[in-house]
N, C-alpha and C. Protein backbone atom coordinates (compact mmCIF):
# COMPACT_ATOMS: atom_id res chain seq x y z
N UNK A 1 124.75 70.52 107.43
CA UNK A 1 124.28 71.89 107.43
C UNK A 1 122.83 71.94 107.86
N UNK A 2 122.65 73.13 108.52
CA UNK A 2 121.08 73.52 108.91
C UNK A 2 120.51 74.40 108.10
N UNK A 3 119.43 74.25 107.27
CA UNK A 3 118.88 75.39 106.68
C UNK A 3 117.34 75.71 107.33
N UNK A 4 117.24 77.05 107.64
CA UNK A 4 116.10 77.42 108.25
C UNK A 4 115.75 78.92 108.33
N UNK A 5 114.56 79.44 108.38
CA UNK A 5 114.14 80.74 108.25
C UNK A 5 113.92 80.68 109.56
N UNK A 6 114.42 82.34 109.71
CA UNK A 6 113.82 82.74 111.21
C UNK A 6 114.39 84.72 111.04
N UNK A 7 113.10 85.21 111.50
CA UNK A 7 113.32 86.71 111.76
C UNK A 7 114.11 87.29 112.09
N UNK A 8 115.20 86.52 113.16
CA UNK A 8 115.68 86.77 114.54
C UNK A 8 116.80 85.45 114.48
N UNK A 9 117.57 85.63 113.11
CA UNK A 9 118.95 84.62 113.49
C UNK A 9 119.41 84.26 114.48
N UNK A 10 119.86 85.12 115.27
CA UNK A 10 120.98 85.17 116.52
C UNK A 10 119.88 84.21 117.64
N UNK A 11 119.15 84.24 117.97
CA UNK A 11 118.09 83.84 118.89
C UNK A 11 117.65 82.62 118.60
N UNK A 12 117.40 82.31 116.97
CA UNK A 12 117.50 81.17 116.46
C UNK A 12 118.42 79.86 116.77
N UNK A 13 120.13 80.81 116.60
CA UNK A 13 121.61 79.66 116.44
C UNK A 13 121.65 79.45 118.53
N UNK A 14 121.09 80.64 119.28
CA UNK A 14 121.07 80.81 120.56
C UNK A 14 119.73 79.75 120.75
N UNK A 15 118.98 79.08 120.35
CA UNK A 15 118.45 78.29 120.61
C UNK A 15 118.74 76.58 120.79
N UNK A 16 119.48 76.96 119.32
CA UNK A 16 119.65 75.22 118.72
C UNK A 16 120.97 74.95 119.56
N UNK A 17 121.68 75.73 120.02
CA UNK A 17 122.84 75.79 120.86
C UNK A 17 123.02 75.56 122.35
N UNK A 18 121.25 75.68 122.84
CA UNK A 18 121.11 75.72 124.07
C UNK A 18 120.82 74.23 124.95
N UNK A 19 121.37 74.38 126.26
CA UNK A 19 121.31 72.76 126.62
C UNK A 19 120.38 72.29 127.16
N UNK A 20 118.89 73.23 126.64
CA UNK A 20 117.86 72.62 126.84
C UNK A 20 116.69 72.35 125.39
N UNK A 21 118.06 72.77 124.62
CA UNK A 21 116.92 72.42 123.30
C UNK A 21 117.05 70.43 123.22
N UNK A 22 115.81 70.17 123.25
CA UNK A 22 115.46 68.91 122.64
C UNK A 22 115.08 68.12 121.86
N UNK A 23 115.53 68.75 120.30
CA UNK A 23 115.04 68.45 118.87
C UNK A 23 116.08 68.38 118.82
N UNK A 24 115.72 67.68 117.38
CA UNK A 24 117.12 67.07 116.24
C UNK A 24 118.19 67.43 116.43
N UNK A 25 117.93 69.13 116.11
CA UNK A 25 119.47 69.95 115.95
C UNK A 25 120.22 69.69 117.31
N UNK A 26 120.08 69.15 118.22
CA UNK A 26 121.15 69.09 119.49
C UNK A 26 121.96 67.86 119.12
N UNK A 27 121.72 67.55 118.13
CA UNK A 27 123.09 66.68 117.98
C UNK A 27 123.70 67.48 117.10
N UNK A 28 123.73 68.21 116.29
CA UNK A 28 124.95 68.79 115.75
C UNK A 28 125.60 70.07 116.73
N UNK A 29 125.48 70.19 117.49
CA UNK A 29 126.27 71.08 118.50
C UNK A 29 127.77 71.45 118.61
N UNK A 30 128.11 72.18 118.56
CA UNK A 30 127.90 73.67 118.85
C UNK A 30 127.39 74.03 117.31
N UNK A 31 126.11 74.60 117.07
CA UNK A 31 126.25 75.09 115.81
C UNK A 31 127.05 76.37 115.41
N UNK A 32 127.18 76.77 114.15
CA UNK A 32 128.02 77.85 113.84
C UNK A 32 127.33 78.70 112.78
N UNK A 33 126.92 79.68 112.83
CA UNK A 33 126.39 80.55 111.80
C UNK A 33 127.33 80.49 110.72
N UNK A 34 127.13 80.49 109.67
CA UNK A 34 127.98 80.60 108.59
C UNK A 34 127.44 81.28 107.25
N UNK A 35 126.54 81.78 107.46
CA UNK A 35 125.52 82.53 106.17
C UNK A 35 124.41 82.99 106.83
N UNK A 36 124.03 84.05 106.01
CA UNK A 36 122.66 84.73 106.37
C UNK A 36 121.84 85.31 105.05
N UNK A 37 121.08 85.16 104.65
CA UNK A 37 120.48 85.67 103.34
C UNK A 37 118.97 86.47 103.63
N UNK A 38 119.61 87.26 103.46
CA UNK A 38 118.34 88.52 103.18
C UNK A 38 116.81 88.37 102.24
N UNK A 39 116.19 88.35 102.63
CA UNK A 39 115.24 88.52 101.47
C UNK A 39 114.02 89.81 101.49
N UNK A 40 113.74 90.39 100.84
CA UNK A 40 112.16 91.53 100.49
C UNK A 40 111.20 91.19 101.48
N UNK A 41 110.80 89.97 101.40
CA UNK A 41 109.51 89.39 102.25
C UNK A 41 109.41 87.86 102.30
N UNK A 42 109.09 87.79 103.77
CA UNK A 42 108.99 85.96 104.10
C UNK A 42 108.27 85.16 103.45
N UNK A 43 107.42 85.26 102.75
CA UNK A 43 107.05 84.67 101.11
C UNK A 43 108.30 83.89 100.32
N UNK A 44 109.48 85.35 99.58
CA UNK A 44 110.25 84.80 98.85
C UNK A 44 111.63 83.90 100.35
N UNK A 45 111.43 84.56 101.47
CA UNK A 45 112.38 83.73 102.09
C UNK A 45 112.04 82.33 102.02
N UNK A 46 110.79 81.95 102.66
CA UNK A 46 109.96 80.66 102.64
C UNK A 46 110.73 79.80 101.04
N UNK A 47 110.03 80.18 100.16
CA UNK A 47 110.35 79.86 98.71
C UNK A 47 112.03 79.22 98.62
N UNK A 48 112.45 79.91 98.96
CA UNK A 48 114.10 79.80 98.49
C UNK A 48 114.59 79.22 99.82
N UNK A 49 113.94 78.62 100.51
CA UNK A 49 114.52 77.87 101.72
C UNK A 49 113.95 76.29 101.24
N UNK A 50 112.85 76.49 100.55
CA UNK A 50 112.28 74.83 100.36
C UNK A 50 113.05 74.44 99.22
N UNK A 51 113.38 75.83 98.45
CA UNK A 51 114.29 75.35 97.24
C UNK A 51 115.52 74.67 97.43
N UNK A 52 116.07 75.38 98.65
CA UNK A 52 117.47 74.88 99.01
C UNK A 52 117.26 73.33 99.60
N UNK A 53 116.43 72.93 100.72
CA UNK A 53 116.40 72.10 101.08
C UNK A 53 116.05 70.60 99.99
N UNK A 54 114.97 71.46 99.29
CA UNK A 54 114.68 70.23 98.26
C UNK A 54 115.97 69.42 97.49
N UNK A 55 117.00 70.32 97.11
CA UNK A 55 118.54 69.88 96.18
C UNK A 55 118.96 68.60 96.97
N UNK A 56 118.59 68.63 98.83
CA UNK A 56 119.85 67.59 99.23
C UNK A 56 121.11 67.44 98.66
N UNK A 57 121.62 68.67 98.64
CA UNK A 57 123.11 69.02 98.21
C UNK A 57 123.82 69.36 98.93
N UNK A 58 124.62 69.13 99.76
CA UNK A 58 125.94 69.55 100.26
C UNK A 58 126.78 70.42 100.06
N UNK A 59 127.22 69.86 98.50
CA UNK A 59 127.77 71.30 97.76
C UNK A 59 126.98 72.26 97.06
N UNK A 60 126.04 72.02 96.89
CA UNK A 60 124.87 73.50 96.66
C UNK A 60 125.09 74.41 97.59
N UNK A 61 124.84 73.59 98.79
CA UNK A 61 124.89 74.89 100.26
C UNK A 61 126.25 75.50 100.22
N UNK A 62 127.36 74.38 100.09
CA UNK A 62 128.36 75.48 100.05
C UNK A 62 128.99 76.33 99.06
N UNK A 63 128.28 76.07 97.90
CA UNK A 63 128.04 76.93 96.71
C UNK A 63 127.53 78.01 97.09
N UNK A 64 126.55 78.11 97.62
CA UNK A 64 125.33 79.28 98.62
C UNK A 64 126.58 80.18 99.72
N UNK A 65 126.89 79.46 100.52
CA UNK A 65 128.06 80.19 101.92
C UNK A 65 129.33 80.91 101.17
N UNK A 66 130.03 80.19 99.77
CA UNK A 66 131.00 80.66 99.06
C UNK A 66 130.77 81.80 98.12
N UNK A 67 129.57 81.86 97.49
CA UNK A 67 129.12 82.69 96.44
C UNK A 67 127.94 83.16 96.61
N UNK A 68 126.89 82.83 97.88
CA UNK A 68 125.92 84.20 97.74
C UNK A 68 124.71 83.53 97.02
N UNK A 69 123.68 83.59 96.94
CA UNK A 69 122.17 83.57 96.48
C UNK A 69 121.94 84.33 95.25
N UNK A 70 121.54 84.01 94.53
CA UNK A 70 121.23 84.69 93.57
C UNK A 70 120.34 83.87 92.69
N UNK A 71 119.30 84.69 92.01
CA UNK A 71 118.78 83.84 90.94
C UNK A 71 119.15 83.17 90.12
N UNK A 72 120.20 83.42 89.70
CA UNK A 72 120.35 82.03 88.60
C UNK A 72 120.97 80.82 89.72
N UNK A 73 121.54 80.69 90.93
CA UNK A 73 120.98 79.40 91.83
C UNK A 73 119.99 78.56 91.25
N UNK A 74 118.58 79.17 91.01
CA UNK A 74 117.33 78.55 90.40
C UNK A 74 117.44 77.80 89.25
């Protein structure tokens, strides 16, 4: 799984997808959107993206894609 903030999803997955991107993510190709989480302000997005990444969980994330964000996640 990819976890990452960006303003502008679609332009984002249209990046990492493209056959001139040359970072990491071009080896997992074709990526696939599979979640999107909303947040108030890029502060708490920031926050809850380092949170997610910090778990190195697998099934956290797909705890997250199956059931949604929510504070008690935390």
């Amino acid at each position: 799984y990819y976890v990452g903030f960006s303003e502008n999803p679609d332009n984002r997955l249209e990046f990492h997808n493209s056959p001139f991107n040359k970072i990491w993510t071009k080896r997992g190709q074709p990526w696939v959107l599979l979640k999107i989480l909303e947040f108030d302000s890029k502060t708490e997005a920031l926050r809850v993206e380092k949170f997610i990444k910090k778990q190195k969980s697998k099934s956290f994330i797909q705890m997250i894609i199956l059931e949604g964000w929510n504070d008690s996640c935390i």
